[in-house]
C-alpha atoms as a PDB file:
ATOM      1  CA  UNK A   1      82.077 131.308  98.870  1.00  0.00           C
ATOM      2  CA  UNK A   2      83.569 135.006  99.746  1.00  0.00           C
ATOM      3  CA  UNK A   3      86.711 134.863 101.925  1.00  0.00           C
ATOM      4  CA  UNK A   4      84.911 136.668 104.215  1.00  0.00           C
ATOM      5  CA  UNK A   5      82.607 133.675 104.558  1.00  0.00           C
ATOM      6  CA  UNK A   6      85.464 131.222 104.512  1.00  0.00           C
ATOM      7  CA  UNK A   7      86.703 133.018 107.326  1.00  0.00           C
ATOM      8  CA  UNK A   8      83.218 133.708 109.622  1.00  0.00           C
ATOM      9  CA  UNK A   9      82.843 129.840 109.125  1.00  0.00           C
ATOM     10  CA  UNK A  10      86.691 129.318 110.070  1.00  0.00           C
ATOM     11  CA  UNK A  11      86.357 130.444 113.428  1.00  0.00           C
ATOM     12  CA  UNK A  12      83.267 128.593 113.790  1.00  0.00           C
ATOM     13  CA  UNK A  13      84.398 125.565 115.446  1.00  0.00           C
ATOM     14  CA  UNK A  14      81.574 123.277 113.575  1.00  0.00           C
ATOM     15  CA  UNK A  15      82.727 124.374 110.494  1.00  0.00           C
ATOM     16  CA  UNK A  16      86.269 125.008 110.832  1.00  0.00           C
ATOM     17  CA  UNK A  17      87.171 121.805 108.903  1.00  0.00           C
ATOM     18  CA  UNK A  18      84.930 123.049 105.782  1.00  0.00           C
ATOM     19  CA  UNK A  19      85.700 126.705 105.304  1.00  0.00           C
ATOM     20  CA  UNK A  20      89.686 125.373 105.142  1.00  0.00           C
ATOM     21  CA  UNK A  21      88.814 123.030 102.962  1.00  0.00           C
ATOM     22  CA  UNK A  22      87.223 125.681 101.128  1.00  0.00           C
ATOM     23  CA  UNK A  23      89.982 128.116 101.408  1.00  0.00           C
ATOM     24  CA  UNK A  24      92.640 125.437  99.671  1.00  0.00           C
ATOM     25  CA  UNK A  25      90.328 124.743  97.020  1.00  0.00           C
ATOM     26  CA  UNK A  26      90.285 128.271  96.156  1.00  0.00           C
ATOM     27  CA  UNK A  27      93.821 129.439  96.543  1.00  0.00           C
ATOM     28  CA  UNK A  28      96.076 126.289  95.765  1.00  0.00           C
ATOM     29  CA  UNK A  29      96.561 126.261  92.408  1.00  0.00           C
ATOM     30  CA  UNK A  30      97.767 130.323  92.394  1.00  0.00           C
ATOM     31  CA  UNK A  31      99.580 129.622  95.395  1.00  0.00           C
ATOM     32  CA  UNK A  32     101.958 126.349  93.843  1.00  0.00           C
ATOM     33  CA  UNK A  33     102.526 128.547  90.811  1.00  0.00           C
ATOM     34  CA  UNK A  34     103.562 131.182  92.977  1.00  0.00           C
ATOM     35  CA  UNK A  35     105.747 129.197  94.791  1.00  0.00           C
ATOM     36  CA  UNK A  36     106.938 127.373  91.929  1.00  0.00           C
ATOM     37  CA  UNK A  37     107.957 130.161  89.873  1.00  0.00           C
ATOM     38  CA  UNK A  38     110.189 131.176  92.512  1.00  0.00           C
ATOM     39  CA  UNK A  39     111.500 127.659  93.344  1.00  0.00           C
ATOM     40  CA  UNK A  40     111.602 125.988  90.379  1.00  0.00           C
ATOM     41  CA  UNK A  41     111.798 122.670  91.311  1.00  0.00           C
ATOM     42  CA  UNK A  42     108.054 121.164  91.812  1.00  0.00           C
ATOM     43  CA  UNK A  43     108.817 118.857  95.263  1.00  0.00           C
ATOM     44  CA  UNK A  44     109.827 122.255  96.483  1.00  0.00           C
ATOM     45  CA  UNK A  45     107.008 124.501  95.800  1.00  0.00           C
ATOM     46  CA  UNK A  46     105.043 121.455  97.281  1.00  0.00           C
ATOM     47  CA  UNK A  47     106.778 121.198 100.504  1.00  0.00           C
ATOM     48  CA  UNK A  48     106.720 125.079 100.611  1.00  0.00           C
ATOM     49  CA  UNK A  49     102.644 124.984  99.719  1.00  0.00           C
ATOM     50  CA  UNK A  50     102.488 122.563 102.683  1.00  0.00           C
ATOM     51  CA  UNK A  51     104.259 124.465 105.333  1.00  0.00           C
ATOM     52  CA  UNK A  52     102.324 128.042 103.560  1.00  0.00           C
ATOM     53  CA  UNK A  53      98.876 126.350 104.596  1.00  0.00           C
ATOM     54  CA  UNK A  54      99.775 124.513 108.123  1.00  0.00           C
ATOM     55  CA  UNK A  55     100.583 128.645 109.054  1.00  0.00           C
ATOM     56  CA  UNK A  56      97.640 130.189 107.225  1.00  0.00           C
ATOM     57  CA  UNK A  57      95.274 127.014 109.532  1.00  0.00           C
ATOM     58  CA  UNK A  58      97.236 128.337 112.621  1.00  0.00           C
ATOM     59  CA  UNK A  59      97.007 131.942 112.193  1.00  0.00           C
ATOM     60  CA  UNK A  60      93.816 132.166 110.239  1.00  0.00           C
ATOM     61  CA  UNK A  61      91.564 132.586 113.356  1.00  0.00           C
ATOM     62  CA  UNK A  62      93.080 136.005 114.745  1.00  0.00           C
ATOM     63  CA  UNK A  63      93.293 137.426 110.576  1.00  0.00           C
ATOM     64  CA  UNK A  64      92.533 141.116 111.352  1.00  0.00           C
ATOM     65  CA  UNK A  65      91.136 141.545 107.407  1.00  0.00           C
ATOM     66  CA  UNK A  66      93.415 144.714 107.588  1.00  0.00           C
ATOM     67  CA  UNK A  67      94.223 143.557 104.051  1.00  0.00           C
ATOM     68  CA  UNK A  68      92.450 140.775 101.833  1.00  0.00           C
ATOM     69  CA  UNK A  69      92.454 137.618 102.480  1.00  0.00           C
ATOM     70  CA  UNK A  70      94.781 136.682  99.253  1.00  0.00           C
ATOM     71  CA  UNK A  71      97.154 139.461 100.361  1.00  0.00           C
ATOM     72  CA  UNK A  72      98.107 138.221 103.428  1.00  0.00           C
ATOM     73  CA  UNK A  73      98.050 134.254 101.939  1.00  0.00           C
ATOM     74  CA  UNK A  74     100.421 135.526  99.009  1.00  0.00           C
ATOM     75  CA  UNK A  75     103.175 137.235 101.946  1.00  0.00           C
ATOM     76  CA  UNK A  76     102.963 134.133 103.749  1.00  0.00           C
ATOM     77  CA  UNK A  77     103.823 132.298 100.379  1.00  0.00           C
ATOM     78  CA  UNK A  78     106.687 134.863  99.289  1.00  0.00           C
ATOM     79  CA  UNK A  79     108.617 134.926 102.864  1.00  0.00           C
ATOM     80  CA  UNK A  80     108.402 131.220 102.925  1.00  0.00           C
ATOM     81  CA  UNK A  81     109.706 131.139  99.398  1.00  0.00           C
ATOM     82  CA  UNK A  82     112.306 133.685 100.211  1.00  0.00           C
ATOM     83  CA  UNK A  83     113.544 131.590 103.428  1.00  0.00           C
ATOM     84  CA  UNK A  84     112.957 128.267 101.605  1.00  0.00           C
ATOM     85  CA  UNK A  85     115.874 130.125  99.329  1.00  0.00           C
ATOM     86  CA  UNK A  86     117.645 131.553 101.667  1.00  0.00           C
ATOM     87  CA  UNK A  87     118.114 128.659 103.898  1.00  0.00           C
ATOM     88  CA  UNK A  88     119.409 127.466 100.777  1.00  0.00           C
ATOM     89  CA  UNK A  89     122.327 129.587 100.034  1.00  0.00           C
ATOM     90  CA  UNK A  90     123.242 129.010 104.129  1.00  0.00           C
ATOM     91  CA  UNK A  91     123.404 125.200 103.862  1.00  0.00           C
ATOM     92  CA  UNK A  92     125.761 125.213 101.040  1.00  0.00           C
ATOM     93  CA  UNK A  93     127.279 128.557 101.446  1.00  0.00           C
ATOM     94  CA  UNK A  94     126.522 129.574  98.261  1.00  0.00           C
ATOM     95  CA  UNK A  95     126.235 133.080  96.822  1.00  0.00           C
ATOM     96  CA  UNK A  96     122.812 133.750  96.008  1.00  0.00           C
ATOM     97  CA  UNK A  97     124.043 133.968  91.906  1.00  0.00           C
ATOM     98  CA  UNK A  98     125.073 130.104  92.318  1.00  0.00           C
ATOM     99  CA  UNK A  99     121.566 128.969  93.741  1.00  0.00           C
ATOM    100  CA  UNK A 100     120.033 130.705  91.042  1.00  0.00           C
ATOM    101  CA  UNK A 101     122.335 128.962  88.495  1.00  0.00           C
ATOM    102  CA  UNK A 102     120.833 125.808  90.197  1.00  0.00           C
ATOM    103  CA  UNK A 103     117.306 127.129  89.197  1.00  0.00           C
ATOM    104  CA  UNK A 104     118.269 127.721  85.526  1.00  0.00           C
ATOM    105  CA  UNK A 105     120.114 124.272  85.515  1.00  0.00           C
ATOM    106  CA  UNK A 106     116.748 122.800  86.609  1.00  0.00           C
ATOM    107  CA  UNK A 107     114.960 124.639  83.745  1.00  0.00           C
ATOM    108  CA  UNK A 108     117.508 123.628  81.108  1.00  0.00           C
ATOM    109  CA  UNK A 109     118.025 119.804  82.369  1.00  0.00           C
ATOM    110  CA  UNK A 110     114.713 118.161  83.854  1.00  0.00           C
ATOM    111  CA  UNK A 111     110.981 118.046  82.785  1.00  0.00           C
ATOM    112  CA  UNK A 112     110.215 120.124  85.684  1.00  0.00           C
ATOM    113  CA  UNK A 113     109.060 122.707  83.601  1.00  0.00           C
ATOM    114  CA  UNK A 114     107.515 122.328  80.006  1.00  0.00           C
ATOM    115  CA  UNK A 115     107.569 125.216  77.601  1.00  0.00           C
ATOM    116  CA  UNK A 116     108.328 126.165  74.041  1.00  0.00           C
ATOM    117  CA  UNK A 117     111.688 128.360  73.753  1.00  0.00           C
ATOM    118  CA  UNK A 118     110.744 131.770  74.054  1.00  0.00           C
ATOM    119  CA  UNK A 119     108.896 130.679  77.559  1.00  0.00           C
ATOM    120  CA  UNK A 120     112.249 128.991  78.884  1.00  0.00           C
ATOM    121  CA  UNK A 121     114.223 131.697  77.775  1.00  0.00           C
ATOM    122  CA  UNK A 122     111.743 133.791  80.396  1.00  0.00           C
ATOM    123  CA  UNK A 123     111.860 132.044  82.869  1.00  0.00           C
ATOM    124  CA  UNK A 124     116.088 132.105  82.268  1.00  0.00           C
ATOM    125  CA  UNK A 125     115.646 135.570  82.068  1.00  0.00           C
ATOM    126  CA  UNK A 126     113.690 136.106  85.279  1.00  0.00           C
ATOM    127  CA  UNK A 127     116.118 133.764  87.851  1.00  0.00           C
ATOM    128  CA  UNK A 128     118.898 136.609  86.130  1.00  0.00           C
ATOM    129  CA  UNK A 129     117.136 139.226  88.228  1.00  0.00           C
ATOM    130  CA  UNK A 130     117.672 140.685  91.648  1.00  0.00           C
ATOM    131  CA  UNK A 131     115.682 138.970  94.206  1.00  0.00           C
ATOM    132  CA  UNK A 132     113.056 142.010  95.175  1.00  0.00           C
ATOM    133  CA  UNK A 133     112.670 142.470  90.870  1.00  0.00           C
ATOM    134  CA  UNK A 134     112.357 139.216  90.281  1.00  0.00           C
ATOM    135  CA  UNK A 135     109.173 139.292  92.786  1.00  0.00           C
ATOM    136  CA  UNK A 136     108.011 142.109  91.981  1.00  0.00           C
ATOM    137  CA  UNK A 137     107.776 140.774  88.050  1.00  0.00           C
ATOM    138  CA  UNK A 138     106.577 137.600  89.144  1.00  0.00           C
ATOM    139  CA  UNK A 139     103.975 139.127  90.890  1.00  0.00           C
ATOM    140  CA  UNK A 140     103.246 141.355  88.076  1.00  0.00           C
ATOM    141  CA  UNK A 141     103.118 139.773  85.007  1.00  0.00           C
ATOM    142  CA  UNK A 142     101.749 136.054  86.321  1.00  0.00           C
ATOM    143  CA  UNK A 143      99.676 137.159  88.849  1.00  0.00           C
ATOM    144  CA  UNK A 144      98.238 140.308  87.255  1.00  0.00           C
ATOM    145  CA  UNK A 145      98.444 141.593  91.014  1.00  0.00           C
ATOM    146  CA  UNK A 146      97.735 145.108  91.516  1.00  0.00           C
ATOM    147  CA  UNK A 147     100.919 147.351  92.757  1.00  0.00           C
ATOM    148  CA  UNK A 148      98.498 148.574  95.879  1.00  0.00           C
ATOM    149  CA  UNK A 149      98.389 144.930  96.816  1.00  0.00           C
ATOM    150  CA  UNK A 150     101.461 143.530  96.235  1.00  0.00           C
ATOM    151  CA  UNK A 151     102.569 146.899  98.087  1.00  0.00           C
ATOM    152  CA  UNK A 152     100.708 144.886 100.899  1.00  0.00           C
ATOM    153  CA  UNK A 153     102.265 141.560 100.444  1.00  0.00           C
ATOM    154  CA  UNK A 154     106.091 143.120 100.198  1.00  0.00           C
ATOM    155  CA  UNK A 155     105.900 146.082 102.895  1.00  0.00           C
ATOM    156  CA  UNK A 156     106.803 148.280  99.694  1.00  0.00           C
ATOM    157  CA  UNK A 157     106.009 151.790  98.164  1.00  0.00           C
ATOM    158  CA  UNK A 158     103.684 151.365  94.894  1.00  0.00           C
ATOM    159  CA  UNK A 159     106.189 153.999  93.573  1.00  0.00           C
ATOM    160  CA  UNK A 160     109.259 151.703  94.209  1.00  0.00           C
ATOM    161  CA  UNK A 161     107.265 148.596  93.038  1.00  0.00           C
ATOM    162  CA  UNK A 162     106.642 150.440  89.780  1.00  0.00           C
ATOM    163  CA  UNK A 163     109.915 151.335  89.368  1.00  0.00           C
ATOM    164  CA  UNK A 164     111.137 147.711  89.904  1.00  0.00           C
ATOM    165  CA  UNK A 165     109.126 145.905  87.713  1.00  0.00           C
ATOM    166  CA  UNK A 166     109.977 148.499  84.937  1.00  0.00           C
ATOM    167  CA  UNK A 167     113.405 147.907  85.429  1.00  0.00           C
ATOM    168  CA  UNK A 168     112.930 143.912  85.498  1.00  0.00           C
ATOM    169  CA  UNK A 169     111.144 144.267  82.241  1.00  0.00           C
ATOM    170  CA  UNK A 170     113.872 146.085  80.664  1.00  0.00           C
ATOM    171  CA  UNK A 171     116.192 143.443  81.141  1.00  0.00           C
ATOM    172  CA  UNK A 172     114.144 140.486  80.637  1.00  0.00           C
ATOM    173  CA  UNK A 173     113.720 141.780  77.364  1.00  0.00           C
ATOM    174  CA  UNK A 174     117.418 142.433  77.074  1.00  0.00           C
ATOM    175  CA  UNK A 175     118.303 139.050  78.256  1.00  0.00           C
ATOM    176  CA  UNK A 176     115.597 136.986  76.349  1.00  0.00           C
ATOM    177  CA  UNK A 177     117.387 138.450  73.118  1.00  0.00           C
ATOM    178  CA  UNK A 178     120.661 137.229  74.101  1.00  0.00           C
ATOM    179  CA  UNK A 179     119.924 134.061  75.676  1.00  0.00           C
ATOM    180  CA  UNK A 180     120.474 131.078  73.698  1.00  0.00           C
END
């Protein structure tokens, strides 16, 4: 089904139920890893994939399509991310560098994530990066998103986005040779 038709049967009241169904069957999986990548810790990204979809089943009647569909769910998913984290930092005062220590900790200590070396030393290398790159590279390289869209999702230039994710690949590349 096209999102288009998940979202003319969405605001059919009949089959409301249905096309939502429809819609998380489609987008859930991309939309944990999303979140996850950015969270880290799986009971996280959960939560955060719960509160993502009770907005998307309040909101999704008056969608405008001035973007698509998967646009507008992936901003929904990245601010709630981004508050998830910065709410974070707030409630134990903590620089954003020590949260993202507690990311990497998670990475090196539990079975959150599974992974040979070089993909550990990744995602290391990615939590290293300033929040917008870190985005941006997430949303590059994993998602394969297009910089027009993801210019969408972040309220960004395609010019700046291009120039952050080069950037973020630099250093990945830096750090994942240096990281033991």
């Amino acid at each position: 089904m096209s999102d288009e038709e998940i979202i003319q049967q969405f605001r059919n009241q009949d089959t409301q139920s249905y096309a939502f169904n429809m819609l998380v069957r489609k987008y859930q999986q991309k939309l944990y890893w999303l979140l996850r990548r950015m969270v880290v810790d799986h009971d996280d990204a959960d939560d955060l994939l719960q509160n993502v979809w009770i907005k998307v089943w309040q909101n999704l009647a008056n969608f405008k399509a001035e973007s698509q569909l998967y646009t507008w769910l992936y901003r929904i998913s990245v601010n709630e991310a981004l508050s998830h984290l910065d709410k974070k930092k707030k409630r134990f005062f903590l620089p954003l560098g020590d949260v993202e220590a507690e990311l990497s900790n998670k990475i090196d200590t539990g079975n959150q994530i599974s992974g040979n070396d070089l993909l550990l030393r990744l995602q290391k290398a990615i939590l290293t990066l300033p929040e917008k790159q870190r985005i941006v590279f997430q949303l590059r390289y994993y998602e394969e998103m297009p910089y027009e869209e993801m210019s969408k999702v972040l309220d960004t230039s395609v010019g700046a986005l291009k120039a952050s994710y080069h950037h973020a690949a630099k250093k990945i590349e830096v750090l994942i040779t240096r990281l033991d």
